[in-house]
N, C-alpha and C. Protein backbone atom coordinates (compact mmCIF):
# COMPACT_ATOMS: atom_id res chain seq x y z
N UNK A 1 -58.58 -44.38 -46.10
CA UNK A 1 -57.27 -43.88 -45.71
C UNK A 1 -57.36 -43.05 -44.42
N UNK A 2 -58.14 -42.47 -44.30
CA UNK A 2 -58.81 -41.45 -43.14
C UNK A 2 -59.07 -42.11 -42.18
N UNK A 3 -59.45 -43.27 -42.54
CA UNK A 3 -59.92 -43.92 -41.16
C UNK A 3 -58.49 -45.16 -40.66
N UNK A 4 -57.81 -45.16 -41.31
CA UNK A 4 -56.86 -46.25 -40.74
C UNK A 4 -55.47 -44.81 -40.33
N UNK A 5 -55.53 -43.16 -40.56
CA UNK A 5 -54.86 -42.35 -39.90
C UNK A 5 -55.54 -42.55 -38.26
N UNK A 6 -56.59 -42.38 -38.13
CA UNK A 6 -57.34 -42.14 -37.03
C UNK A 6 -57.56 -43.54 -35.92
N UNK A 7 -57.27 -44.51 -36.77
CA UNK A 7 -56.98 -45.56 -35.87
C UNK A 7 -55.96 -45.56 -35.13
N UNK A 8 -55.01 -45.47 -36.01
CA UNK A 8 -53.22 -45.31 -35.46
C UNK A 8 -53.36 -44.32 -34.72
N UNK A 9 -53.46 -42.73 -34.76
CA UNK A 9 -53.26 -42.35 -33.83
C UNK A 9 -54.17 -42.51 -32.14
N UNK A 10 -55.49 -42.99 -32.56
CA UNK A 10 -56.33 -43.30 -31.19
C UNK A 10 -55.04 -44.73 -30.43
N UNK A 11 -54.69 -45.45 -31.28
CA UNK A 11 -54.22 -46.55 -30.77
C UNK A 11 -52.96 -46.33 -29.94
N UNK A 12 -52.14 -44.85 -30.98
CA UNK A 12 -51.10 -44.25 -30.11
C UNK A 12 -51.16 -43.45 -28.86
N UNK A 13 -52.25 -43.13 -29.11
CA UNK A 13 -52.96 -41.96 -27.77
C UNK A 13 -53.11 -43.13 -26.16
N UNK A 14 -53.35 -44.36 -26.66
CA UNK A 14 -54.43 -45.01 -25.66
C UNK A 14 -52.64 -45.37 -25.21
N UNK A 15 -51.53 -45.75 -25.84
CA UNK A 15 -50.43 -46.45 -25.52
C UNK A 15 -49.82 -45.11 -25.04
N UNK A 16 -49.87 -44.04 -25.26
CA UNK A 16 -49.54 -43.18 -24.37
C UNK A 16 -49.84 -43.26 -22.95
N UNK A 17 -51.45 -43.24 -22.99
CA UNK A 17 -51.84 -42.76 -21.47
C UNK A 17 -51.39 -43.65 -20.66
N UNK A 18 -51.27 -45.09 -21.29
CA UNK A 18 -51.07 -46.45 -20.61
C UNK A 18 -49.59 -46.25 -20.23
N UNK A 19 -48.51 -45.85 -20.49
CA UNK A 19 -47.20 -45.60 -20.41
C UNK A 19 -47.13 -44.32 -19.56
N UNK A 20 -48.02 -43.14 -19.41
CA UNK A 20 -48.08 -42.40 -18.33
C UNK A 20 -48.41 -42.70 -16.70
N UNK A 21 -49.52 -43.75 -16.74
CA UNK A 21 -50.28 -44.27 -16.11
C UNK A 21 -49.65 -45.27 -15.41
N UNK A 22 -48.67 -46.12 -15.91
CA UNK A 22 -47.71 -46.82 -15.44
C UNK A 22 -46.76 -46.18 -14.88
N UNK A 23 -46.18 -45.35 -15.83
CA UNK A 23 -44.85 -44.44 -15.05
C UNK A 23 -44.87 -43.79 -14.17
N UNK A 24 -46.61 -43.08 -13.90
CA UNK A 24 -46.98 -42.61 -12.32
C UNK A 24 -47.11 -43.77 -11.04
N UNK A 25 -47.67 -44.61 -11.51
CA UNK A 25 -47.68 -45.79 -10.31
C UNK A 25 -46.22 -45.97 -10.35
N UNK A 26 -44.90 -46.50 -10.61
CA UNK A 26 -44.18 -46.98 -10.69
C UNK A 26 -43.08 -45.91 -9.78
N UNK A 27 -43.50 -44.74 -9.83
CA UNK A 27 -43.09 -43.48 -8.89
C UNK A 27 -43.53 -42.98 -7.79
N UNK A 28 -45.09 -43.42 -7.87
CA UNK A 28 -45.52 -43.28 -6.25
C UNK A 28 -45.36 -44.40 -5.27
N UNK A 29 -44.99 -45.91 -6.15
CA UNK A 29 -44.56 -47.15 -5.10
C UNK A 29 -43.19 -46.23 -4.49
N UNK A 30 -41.86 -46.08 -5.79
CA UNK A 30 -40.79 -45.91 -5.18
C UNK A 30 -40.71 -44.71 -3.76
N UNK A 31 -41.59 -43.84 -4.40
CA UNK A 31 -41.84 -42.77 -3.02
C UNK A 31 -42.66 -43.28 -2.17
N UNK A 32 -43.64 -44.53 -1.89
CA UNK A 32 -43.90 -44.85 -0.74
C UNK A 32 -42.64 -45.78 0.00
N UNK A 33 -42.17 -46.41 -1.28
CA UNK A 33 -40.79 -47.20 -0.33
C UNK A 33 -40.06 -46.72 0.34
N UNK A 34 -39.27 -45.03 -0.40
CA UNK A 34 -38.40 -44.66 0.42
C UNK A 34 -39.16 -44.12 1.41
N UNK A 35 -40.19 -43.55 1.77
CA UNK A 35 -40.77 -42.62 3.11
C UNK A 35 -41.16 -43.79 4.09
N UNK A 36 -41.25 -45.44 3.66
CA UNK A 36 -41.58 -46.29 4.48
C UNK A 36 -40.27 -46.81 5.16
N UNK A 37 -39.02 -46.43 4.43
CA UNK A 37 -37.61 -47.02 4.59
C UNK A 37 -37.13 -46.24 5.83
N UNK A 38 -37.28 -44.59 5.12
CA UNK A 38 -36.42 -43.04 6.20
C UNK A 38 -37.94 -43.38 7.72
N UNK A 39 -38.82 -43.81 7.41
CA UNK A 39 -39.51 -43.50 8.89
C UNK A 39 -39.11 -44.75 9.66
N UNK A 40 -39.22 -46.01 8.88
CA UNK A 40 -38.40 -47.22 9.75
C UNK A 40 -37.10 -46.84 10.56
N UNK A 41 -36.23 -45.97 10.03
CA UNK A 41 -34.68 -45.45 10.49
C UNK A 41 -34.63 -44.67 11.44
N UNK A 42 -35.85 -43.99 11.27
CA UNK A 42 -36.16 -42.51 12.30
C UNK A 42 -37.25 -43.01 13.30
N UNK A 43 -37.98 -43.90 13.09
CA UNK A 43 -38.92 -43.81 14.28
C UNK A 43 -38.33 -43.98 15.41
N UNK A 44 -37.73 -45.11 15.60
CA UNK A 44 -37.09 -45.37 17.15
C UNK A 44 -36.14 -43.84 17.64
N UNK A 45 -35.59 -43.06 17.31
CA UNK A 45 -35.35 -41.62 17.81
C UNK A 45 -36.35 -40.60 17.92
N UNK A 46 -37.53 -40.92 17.23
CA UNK A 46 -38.45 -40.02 17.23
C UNK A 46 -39.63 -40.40 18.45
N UNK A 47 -39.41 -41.92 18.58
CA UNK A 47 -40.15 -42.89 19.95
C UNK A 47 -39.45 -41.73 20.97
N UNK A 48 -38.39 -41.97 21.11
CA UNK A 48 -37.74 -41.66 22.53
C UNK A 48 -37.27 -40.44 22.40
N UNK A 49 -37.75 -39.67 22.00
CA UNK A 49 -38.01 -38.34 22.15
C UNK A 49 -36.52 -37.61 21.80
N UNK A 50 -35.74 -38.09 21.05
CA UNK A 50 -34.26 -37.50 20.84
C UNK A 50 -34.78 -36.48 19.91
N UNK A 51 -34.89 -36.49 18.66
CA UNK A 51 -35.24 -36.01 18.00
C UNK A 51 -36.39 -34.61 18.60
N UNK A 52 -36.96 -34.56 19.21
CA UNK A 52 -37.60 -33.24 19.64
C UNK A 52 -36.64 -32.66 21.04
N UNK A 53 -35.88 -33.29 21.96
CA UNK A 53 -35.29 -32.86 22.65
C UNK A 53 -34.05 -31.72 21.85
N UNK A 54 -34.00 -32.81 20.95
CA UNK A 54 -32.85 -31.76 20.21
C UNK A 54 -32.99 -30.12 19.71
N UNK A 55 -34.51 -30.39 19.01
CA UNK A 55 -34.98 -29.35 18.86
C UNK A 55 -35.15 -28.33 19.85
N UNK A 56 -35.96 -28.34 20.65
CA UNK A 56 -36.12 -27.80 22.22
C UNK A 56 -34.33 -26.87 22.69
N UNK A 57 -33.35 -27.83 22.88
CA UNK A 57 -31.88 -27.28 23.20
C UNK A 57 -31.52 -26.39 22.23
N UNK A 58 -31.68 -26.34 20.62
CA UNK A 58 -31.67 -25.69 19.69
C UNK A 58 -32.37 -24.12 19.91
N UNK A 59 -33.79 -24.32 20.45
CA UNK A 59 -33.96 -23.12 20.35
C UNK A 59 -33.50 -22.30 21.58
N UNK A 60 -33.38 -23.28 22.26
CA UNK A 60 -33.06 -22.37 23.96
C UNK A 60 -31.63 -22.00 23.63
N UNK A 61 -30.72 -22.74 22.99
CA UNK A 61 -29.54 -21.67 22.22
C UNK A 61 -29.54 -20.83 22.15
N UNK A 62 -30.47 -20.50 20.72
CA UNK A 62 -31.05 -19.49 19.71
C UNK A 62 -31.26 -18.16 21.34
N UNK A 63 -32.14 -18.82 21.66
CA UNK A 63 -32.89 -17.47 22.76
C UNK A 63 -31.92 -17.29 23.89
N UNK A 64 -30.62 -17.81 24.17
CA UNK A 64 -29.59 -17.23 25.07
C UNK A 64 -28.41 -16.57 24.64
N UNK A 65 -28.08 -16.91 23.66
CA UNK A 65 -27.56 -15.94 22.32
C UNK A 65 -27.90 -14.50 21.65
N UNK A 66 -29.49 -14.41 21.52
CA UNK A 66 -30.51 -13.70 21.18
C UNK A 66 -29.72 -12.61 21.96
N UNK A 67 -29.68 -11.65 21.51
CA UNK A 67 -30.20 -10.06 22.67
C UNK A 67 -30.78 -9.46 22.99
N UNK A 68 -31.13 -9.36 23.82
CA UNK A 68 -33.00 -8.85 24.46
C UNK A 68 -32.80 -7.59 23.62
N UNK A 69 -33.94 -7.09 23.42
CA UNK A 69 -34.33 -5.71 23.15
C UNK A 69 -34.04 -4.39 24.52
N UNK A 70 -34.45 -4.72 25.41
CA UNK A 70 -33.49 -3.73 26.41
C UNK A 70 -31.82 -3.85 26.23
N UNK A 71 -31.30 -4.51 26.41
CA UNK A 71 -29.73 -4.95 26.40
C UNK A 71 -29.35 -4.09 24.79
N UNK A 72 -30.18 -4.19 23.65
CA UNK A 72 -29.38 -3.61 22.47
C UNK A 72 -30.04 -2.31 22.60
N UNK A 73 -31.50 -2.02 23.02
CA UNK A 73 -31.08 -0.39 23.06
C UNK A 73 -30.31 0.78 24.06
N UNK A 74 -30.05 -0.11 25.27
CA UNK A 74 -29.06 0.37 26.16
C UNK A 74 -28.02 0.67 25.82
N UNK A 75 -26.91 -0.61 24.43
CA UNK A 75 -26.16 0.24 24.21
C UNK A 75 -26.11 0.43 22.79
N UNK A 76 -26.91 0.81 22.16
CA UNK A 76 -27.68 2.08 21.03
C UNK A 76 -27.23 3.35 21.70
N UNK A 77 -28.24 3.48 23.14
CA UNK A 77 -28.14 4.86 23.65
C UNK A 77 -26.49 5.36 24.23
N UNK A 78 -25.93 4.28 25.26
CA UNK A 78 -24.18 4.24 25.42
C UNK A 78 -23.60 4.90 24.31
N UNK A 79 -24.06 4.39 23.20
CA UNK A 79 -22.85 4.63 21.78
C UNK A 79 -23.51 5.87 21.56
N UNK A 80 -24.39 6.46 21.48
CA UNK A 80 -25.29 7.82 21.38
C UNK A 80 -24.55 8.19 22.06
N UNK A 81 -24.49 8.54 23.60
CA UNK A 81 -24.35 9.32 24.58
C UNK A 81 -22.67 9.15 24.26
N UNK A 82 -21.54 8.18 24.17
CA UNK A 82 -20.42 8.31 24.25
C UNK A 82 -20.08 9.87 22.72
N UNK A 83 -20.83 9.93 21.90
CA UNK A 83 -20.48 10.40 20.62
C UNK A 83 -20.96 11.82 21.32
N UNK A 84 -22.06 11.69 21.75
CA UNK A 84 -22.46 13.13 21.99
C UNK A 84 -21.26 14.19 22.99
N UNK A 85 -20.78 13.35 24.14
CA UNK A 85 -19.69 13.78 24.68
C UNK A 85 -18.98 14.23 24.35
N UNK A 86 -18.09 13.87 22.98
CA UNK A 86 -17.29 14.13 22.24
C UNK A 86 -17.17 15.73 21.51
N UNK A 87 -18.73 16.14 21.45
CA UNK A 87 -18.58 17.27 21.09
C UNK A 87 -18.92 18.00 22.21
């Protein structure tokens, strides 16, 4: 009796791993498909340099927008000095 428990479950164990083992391959195809699909779509912008140009204009935004560190403590000190007047 002991030994036909221990069969069944080795036999369930082995149909486990086999059903894990599958269900991981069957998830790393679909994730190589889609990353083989999105780079097919994107390479030709990423060829011709759109895609990093964009980036590049993005940050030069960012840094003309930015406020220098002289420019905000100049008027730090303005708003200081206007308050101090006051009294």
């Amino acid at each position: 009796m002991e030994l036909a428990v221990i069969i069944i479950l080795g036999i369930a164990l082995l149909a486990s791993l086999a059903l894990n083992a599958f269900i991981i391959q069957r998830s790393q195809e679909e994730k190589k498909d889609l990353h083989n699909r999105l780079m097919s779509r994107e390479y030709p912008e990423y060829l011709h340099g759109e895609h990093t140009l964009q980036l590049l204009k993005d940050e030069e935004e960012k840094a003309k927008n930015k406020p220098k560190v002289e420019e905000k403590l100049s008027r730090e000190f303005l708003d200081h000095k206007k308050k101090a007047s006051t009294f």
